[in-house]
N, C-alpha and C. Protein backbone atom coordinates (compact mmCIF):
# COMPACT_ATOMS: atom_id res chain seq x y z
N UNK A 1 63.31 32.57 -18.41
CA UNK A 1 64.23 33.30 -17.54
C UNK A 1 65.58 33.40 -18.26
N UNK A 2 65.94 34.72 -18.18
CA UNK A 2 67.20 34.87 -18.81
C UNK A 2 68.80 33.93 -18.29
N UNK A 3 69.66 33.43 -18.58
CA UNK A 3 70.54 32.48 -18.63
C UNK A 3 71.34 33.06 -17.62
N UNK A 4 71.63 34.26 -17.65
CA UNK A 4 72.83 34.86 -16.55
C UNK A 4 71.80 35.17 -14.99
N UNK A 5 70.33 35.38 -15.11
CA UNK A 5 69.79 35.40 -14.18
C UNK A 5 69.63 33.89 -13.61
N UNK A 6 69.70 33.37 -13.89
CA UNK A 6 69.21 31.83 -13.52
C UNK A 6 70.57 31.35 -12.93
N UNK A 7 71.22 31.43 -13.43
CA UNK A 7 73.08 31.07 -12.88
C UNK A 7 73.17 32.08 -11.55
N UNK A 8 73.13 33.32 -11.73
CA UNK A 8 72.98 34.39 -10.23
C UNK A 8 72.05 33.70 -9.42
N UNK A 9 70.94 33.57 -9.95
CA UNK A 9 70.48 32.44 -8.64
C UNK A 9 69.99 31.29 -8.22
N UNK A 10 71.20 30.34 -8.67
CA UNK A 10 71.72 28.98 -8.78
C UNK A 10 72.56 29.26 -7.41
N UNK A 11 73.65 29.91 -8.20
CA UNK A 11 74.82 30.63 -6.79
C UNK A 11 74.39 31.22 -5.57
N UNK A 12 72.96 32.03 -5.55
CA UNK A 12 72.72 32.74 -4.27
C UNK A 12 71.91 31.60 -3.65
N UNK A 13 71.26 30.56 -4.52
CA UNK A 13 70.85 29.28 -3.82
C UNK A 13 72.41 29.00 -2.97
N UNK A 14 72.87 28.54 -3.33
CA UNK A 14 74.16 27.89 -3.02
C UNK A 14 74.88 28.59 -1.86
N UNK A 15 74.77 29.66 -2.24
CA UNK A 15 75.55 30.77 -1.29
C UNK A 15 74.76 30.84 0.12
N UNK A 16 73.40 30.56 0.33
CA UNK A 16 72.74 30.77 1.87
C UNK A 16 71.64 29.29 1.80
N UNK A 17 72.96 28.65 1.39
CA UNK A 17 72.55 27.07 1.98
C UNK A 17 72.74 26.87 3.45
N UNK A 18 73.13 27.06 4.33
CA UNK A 18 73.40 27.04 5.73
C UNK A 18 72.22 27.76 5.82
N UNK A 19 71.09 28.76 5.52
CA UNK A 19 70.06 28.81 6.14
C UNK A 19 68.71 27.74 6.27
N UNK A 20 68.01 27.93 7.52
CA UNK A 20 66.72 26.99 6.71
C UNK A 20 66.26 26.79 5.57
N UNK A 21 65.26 26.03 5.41
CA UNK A 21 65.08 26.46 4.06
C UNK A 21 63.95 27.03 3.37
N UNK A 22 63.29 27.01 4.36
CA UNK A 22 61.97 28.07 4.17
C UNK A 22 62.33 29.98 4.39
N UNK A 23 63.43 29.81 5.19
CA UNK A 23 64.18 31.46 4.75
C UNK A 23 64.98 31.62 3.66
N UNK A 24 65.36 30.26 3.04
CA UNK A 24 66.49 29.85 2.20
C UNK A 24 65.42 30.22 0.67
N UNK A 25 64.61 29.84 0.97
CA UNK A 25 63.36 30.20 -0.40
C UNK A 25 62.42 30.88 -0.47
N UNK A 26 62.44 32.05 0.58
CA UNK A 26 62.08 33.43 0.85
C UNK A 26 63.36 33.96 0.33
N UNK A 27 64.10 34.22 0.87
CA UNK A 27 65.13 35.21 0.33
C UNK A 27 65.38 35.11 -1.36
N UNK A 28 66.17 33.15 -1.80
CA UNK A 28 65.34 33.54 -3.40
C UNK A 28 64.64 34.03 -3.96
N UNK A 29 63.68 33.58 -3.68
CA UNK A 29 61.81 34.05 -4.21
C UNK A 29 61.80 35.59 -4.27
N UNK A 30 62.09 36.46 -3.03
CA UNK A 30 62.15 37.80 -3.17
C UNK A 30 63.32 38.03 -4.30
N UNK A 31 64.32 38.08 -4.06
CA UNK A 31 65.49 38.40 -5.24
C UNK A 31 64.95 38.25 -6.11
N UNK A 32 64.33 36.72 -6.52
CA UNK A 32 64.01 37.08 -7.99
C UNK A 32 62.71 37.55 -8.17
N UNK A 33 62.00 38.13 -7.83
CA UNK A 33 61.15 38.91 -7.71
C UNK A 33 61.45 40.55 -7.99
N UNK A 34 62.52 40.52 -7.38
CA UNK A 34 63.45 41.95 -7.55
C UNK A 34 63.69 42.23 -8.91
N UNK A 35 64.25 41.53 -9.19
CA UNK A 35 65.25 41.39 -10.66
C UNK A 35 64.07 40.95 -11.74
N UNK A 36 62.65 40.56 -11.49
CA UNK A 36 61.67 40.78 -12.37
C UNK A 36 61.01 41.68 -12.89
N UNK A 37 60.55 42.65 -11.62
CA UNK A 37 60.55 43.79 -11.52
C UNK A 37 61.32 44.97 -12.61
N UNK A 38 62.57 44.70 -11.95
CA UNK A 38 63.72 45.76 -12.46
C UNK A 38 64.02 45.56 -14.28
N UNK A 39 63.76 44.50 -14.54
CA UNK A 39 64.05 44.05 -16.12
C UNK A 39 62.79 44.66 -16.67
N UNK A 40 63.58 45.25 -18.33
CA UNK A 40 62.13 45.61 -19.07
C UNK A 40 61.66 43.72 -19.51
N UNK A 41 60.90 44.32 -20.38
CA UNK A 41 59.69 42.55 -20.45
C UNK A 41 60.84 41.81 -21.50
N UNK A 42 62.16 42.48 -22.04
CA UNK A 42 62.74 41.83 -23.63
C UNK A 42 64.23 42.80 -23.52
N UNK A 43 64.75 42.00 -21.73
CA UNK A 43 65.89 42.30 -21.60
C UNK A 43 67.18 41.99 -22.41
N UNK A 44 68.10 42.95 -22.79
CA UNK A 44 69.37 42.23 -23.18
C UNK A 44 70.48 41.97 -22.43
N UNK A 45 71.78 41.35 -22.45
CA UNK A 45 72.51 41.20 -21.50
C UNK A 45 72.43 42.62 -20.62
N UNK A 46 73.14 43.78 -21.12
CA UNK A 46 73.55 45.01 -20.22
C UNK A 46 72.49 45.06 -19.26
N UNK A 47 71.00 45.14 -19.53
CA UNK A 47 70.26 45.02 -18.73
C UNK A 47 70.56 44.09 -17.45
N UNK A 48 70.55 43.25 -17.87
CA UNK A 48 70.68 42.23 -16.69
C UNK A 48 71.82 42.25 -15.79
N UNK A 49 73.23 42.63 -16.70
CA UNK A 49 74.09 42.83 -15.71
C UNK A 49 74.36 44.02 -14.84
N UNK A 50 73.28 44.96 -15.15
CA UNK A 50 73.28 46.18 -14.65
C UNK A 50 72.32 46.12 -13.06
N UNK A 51 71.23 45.69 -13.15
CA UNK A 51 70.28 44.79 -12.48
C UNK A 51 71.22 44.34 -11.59
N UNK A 52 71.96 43.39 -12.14
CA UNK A 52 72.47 42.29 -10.63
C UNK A 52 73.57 42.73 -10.26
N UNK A 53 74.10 43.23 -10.57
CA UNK A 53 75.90 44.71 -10.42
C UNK A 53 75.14 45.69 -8.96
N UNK A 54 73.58 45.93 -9.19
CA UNK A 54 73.14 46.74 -8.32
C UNK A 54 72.65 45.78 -6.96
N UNK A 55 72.35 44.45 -7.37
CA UNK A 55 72.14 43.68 -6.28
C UNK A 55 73.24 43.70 -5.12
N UNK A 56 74.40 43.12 -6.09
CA UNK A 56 75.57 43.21 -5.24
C UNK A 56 75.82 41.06 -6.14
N UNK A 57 76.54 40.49 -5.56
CA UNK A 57 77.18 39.40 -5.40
C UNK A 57 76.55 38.55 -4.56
N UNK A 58 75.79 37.21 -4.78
CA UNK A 58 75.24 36.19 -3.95
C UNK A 58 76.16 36.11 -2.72
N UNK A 59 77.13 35.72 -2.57
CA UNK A 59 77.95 35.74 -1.04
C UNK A 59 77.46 37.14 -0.22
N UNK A 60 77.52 38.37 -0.88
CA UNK A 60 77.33 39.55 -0.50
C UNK A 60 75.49 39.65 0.44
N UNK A 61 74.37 38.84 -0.58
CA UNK A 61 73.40 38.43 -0.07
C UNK A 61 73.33 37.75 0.68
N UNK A 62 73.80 36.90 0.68
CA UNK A 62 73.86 35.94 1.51
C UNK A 62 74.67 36.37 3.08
N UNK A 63 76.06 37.38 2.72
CA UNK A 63 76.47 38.23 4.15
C UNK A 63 75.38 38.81 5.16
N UNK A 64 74.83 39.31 3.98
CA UNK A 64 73.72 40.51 4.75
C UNK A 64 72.35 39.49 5.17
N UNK A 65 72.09 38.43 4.97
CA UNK A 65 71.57 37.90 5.30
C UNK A 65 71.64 36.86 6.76
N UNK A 66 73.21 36.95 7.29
CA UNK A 66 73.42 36.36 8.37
C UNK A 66 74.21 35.09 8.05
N UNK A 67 74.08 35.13 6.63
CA UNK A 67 75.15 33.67 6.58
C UNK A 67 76.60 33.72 6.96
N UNK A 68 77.37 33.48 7.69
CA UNK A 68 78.98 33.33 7.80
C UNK A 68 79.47 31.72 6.99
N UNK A 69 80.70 32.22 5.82
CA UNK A 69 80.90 32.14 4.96
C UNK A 69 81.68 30.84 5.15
N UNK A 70 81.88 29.71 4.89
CA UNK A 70 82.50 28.22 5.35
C UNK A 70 83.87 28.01 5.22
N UNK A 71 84.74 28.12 6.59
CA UNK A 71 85.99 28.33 6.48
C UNK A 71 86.57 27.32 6.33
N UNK A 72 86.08 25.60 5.88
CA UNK A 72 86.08 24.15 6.33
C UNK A 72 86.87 24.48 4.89
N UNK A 73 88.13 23.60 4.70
CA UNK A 73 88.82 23.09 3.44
C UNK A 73 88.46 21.25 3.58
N UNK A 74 88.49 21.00 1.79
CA UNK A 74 88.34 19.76 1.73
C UNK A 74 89.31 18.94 2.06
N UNK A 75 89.39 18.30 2.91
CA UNK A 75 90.26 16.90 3.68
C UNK A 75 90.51 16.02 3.65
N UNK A 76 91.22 15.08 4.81
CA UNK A 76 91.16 14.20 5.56
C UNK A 76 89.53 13.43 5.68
N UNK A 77 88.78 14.05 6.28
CA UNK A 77 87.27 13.66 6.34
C UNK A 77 86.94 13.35 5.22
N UNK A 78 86.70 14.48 4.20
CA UNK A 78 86.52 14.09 3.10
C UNK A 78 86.49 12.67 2.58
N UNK A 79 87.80 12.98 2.72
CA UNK A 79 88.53 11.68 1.87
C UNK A 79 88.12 10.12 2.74
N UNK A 80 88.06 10.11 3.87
CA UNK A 80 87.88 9.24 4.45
C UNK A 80 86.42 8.77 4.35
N UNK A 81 85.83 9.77 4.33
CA UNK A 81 84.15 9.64 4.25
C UNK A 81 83.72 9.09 3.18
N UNK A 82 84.62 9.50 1.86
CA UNK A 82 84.11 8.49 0.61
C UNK A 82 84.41 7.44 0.48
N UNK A 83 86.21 7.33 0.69
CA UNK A 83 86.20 5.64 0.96
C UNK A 83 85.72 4.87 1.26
N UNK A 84 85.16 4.95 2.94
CA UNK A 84 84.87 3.85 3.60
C UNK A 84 83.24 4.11 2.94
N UNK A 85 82.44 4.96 2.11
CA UNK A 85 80.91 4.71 1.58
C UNK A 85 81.27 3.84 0.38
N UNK A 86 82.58 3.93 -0.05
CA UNK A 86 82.43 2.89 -1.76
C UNK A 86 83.16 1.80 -1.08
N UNK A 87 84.25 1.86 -0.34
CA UNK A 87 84.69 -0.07 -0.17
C UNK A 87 83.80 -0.87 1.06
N UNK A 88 83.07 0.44 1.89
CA UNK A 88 82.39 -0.44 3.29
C UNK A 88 82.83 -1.29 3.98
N UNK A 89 84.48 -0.93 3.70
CA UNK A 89 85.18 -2.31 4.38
C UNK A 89 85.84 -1.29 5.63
N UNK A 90 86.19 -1.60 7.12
CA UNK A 90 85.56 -3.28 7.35
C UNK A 90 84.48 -3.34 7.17
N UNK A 91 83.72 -4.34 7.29
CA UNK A 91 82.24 -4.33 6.94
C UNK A 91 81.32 -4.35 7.59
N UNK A 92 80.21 -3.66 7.15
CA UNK A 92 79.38 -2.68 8.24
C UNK A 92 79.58 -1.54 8.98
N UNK A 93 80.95 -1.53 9.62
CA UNK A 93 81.12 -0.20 10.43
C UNK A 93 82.10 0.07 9.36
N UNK A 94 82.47 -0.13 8.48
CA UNK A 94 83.37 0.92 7.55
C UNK A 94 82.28 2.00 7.00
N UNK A 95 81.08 1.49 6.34
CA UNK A 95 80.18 1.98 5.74
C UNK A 95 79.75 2.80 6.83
N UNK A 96 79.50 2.43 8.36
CA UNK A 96 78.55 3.91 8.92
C UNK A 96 79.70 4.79 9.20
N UNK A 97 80.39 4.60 9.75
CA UNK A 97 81.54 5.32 9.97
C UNK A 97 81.88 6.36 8.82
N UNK A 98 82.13 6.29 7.39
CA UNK A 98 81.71 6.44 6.08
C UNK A 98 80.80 7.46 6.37
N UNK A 99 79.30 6.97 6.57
CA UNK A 99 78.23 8.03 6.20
C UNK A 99 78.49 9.26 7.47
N UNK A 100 78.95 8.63 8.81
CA UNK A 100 79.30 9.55 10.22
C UNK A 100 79.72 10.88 9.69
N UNK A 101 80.96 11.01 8.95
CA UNK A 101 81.84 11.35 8.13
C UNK A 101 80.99 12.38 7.17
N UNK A 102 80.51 11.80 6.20
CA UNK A 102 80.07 12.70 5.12
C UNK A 102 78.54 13.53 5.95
N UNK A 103 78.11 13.49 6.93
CA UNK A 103 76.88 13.79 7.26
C UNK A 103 77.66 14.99 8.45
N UNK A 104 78.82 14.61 9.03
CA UNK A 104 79.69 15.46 10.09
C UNK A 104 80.43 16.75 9.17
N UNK A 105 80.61 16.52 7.63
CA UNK A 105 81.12 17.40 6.61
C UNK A 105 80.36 19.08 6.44
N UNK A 106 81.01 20.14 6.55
CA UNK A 106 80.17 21.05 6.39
C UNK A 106 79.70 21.42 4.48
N UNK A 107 80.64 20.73 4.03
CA UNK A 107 81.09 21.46 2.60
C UNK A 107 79.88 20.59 1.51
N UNK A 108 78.97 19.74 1.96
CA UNK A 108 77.89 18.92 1.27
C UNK A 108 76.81 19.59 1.99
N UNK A 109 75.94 19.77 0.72
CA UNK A 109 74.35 20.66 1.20
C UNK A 109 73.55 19.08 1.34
N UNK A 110 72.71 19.38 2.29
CA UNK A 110 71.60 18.13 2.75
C UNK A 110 71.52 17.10 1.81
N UNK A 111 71.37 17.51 0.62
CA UNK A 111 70.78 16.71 -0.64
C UNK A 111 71.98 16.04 -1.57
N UNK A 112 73.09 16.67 -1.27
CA UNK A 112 73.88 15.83 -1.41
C UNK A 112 74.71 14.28 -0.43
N UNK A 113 74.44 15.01 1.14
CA UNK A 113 74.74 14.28 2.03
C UNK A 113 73.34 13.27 1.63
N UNK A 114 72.49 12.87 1.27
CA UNK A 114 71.23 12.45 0.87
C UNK A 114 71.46 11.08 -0.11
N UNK A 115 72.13 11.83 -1.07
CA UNK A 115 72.63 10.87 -2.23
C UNK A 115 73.48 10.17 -1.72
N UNK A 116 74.89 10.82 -0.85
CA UNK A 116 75.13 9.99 -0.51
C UNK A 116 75.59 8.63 0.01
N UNK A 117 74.28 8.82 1.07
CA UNK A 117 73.89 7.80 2.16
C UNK A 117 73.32 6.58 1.31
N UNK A 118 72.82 7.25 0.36
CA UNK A 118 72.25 5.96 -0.83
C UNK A 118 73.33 5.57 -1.63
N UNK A 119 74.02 5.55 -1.49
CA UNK A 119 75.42 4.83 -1.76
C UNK A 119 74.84 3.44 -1.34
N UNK A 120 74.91 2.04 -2.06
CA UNK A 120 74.80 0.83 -1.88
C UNK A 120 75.35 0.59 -0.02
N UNK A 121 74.13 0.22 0.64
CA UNK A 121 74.77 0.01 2.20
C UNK A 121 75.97 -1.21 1.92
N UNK A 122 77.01 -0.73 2.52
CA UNK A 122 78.03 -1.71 2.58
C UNK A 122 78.98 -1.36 1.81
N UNK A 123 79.07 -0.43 0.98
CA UNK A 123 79.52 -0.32 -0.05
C UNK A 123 79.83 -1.40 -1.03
N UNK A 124 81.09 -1.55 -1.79
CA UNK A 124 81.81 -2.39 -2.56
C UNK A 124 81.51 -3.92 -1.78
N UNK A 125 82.25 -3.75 -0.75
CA UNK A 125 81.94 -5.14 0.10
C UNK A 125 80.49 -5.35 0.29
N UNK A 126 79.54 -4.85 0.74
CA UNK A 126 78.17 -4.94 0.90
C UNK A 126 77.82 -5.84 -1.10
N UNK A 127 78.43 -4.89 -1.78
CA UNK A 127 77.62 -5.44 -3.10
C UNK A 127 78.51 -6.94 -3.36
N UNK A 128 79.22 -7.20 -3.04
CA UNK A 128 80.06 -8.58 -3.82
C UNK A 128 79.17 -9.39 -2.08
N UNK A 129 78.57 -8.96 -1.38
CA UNK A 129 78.03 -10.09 -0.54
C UNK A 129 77.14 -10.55 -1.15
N UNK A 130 76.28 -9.29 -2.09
CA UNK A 130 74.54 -9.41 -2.69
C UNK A 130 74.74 -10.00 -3.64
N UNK A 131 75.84 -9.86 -4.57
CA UNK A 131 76.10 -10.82 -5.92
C UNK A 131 76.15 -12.01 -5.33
N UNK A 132 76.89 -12.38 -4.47
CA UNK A 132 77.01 -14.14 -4.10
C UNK A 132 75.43 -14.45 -4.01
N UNK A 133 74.92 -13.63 -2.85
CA UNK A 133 73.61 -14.14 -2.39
C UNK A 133 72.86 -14.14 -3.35
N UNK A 134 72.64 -13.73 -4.67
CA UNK A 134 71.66 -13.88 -5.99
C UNK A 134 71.95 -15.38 -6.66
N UNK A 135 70.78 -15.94 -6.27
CA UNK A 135 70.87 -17.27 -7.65
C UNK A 135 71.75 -17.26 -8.58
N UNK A 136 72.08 -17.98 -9.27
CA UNK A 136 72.35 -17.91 -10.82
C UNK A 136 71.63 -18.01 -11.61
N UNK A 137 70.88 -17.48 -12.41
CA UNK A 137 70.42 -18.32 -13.66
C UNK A 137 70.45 -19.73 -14.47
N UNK A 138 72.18 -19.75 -14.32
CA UNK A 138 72.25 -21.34 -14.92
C UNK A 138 72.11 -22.60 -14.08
N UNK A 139 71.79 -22.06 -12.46
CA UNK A 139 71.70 -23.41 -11.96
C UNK A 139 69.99 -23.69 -11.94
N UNK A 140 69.81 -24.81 -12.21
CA UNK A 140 68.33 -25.16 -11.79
C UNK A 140 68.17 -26.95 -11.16
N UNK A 141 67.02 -27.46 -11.47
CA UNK A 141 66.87 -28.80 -10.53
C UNK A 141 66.07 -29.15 -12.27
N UNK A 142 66.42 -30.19 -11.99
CA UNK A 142 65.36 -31.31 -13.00
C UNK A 142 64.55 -32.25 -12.77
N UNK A 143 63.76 -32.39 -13.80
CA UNK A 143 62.48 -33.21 -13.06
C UNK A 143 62.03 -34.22 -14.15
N UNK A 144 62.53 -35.49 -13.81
CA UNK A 144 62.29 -36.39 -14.99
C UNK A 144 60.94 -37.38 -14.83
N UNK A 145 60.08 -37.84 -16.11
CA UNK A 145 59.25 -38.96 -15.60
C UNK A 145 59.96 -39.87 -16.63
N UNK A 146 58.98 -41.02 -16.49
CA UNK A 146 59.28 -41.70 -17.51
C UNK A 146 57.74 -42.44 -18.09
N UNK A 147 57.85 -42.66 -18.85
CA UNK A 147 56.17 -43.03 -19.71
C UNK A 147 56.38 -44.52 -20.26
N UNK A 148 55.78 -45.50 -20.00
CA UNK A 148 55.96 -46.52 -20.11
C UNK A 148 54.48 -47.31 -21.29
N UNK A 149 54.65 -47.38 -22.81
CA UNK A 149 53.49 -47.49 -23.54
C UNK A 149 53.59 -48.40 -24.60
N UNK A 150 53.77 -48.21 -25.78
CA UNK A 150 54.48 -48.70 -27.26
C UNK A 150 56.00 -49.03 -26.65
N UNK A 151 56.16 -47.69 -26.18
CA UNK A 151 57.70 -47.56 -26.24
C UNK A 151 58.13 -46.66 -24.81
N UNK A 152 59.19 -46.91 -24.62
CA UNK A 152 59.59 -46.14 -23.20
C UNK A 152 60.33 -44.84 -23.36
N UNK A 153 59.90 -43.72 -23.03
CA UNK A 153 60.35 -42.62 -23.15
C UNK A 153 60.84 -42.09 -21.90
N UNK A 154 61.73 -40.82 -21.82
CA UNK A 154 61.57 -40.12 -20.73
C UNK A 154 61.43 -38.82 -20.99
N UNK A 155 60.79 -37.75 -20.26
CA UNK A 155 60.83 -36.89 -20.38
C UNK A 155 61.64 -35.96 -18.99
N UNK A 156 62.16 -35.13 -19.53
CA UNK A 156 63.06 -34.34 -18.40
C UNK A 156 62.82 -32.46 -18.42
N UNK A 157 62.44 -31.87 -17.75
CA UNK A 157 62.43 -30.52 -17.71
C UNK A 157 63.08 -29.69 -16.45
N UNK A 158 64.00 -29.37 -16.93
CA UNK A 158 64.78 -28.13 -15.86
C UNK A 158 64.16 -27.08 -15.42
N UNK A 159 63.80 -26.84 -14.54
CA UNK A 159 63.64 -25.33 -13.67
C UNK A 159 64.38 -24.53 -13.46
N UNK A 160 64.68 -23.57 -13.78
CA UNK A 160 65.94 -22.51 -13.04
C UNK A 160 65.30 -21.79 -11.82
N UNK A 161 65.90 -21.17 -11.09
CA UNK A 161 65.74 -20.51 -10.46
C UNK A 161 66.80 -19.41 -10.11
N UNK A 162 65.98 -17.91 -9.90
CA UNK A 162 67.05 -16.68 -9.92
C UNK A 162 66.60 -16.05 -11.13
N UNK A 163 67.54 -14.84 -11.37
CA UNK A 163 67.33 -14.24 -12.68
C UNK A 163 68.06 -14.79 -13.54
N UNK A 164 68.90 -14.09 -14.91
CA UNK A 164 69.50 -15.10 -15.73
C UNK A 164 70.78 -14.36 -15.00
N UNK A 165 72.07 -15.01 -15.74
CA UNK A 165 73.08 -14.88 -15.01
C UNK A 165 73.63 -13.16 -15.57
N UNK A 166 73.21 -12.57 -16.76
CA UNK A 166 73.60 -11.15 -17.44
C UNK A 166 72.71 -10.42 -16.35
N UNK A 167 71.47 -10.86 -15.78
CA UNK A 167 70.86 -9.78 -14.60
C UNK A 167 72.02 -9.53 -13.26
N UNK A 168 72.21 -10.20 -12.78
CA UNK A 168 73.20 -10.59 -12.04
C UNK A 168 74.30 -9.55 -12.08
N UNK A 169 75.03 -10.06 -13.23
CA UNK A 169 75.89 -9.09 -13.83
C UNK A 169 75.69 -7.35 -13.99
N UNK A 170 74.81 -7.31 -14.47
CA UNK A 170 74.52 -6.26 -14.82
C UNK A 170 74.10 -5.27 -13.18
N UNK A 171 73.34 -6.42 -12.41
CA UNK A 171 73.48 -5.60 -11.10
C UNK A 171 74.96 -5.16 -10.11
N UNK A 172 75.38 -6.51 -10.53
CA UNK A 172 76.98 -6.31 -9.82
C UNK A 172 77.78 -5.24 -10.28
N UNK A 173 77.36 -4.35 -11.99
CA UNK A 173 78.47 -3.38 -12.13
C UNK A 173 77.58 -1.79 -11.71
N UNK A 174 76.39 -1.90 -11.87
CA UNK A 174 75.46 -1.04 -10.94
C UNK A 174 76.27 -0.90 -10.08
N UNK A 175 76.37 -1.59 -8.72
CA UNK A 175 76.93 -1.71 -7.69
C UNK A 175 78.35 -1.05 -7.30
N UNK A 176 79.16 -1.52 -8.69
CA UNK A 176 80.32 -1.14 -8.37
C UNK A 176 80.48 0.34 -9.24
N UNK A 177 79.71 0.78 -10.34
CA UNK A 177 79.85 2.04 -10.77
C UNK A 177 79.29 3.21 -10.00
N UNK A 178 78.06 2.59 -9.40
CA UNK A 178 77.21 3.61 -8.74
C UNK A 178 77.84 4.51 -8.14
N UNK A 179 78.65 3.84 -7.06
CA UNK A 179 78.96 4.47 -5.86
C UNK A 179 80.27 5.57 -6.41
N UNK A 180 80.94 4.76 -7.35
CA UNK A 180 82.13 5.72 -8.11
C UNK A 180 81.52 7.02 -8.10
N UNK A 181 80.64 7.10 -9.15
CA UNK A 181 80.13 8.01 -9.71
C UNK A 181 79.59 9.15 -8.81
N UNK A 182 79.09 8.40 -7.80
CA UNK A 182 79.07 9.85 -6.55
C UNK A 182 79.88 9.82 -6.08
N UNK A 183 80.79 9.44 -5.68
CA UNK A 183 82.18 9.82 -4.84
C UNK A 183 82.57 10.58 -5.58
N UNK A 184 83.01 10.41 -6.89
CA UNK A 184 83.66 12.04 -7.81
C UNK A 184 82.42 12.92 -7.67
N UNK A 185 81.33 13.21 -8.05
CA UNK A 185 80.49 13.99 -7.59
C UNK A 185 80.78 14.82 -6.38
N UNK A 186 80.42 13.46 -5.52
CA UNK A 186 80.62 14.74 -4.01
C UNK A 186 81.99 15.35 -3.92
N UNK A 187 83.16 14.46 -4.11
CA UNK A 187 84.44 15.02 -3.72
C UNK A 187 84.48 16.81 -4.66
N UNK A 188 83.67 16.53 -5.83
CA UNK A 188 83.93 17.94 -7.08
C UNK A 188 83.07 19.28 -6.40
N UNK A 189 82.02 18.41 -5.45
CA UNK A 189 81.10 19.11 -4.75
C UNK A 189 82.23 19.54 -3.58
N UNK A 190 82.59 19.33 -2.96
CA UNK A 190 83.79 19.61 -2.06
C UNK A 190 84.23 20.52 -2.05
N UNK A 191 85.28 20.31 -3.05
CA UNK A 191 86.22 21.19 -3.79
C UNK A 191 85.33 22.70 -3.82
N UNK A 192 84.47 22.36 -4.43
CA UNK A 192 83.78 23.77 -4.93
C UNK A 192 83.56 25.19 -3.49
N UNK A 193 82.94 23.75 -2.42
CA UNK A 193 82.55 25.16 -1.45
C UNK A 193 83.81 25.15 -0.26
N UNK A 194 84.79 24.20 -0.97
CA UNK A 194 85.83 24.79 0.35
C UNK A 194 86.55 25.71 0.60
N UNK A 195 87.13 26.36 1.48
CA UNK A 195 88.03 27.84 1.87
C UNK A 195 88.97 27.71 0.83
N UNK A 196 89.01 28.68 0.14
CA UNK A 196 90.14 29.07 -1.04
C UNK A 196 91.25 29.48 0.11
């Protein structure tokens, strides 16, 4: 599929996201069906932009399709909705309150409100509860005998229990990068479909 067709309907995805989505992938499916059609088999650009110039503009499809266009600017909500998913403080109801928020947002398509909810429950606070609650690695119990023969020995063997203490670690910055990393996500996701 040609590069400028695939981006046109990336955007007309995007553009009649507020429909179901079984009309949401009928209306794709036909378009590009259209624009398969209309291309010779070893299109060059002009082709293509001539093609989709005649379509009209994904918002424009998406008009005529019944979508009304999202007058919501990114916020207050917003902003509040990511916080309380990465610090989860207070704790427990910071975090639903948090997801209330990003799921009450018009400007996140399903699948992003999706991701997310999978934000570590609790957020930040939720994960420094789960680090405490993980073993350590370096603690364990010992278990000595002693052998009594020629000569008196003892023998001693430690058990650990838990993972080692770098698992641990390594989950605790999981924890704390994860959630970063979608909060700029969604907030960039935001930005994108809010009222200019």
């Amino acid at each position: 599929m040609h590069p400028t067709v695939r981006s046109y309907l990336a955007a007309l995805d995007d553009a009649v996201r507020p429909l179901p989505r079984q009309e949401r992938d009928d209306l794709v499916a036909s378009v590009m069906e259209h624009i398969d059609n209309a291309l010779p088999p070893e299109p060059t650009e002009a082709d293509v932009l001539n093609v989709l110039d005649e379509l009209g503009s994904p918002e424009d499809i998406a008009a005529a399709a019944g979508v009304q266009p999202v007058r919501a600017r990114r916020g207050a909500r917003e902003v509040f909705a990511l916080i309380l998913l990465v610090l989860g403080l207070p704790p427990v109801i910071g975090w639903v309150v948090g997801l209330g928020l990003l799921i009450w947002s018009p400007l996140w398509s399903a699948r992003q409100k999706l991701l997310g909810a999978l934000v570590w429950p609790g957020g930040w606070f939720g994960a420094f509860l789960f680090a405490f609650a993980i073993p350590s690695g370096t603690s364990g119990t010992a278990s000595c005998t002693f052998r009594s023969g020629q000569r008196a020995e003892s023998v001693c063997v430690t058990m650990h229990s838990g993972p080692p203490g770098w698992v641990t670690g390594l989950i605790f910055v999981v924890f704390l990068v994860g959630p970063l990393l979608v909060a700029s996500y969604l907030w960039r996701e935001a930005g994108r479909h809010s009222a200019r």
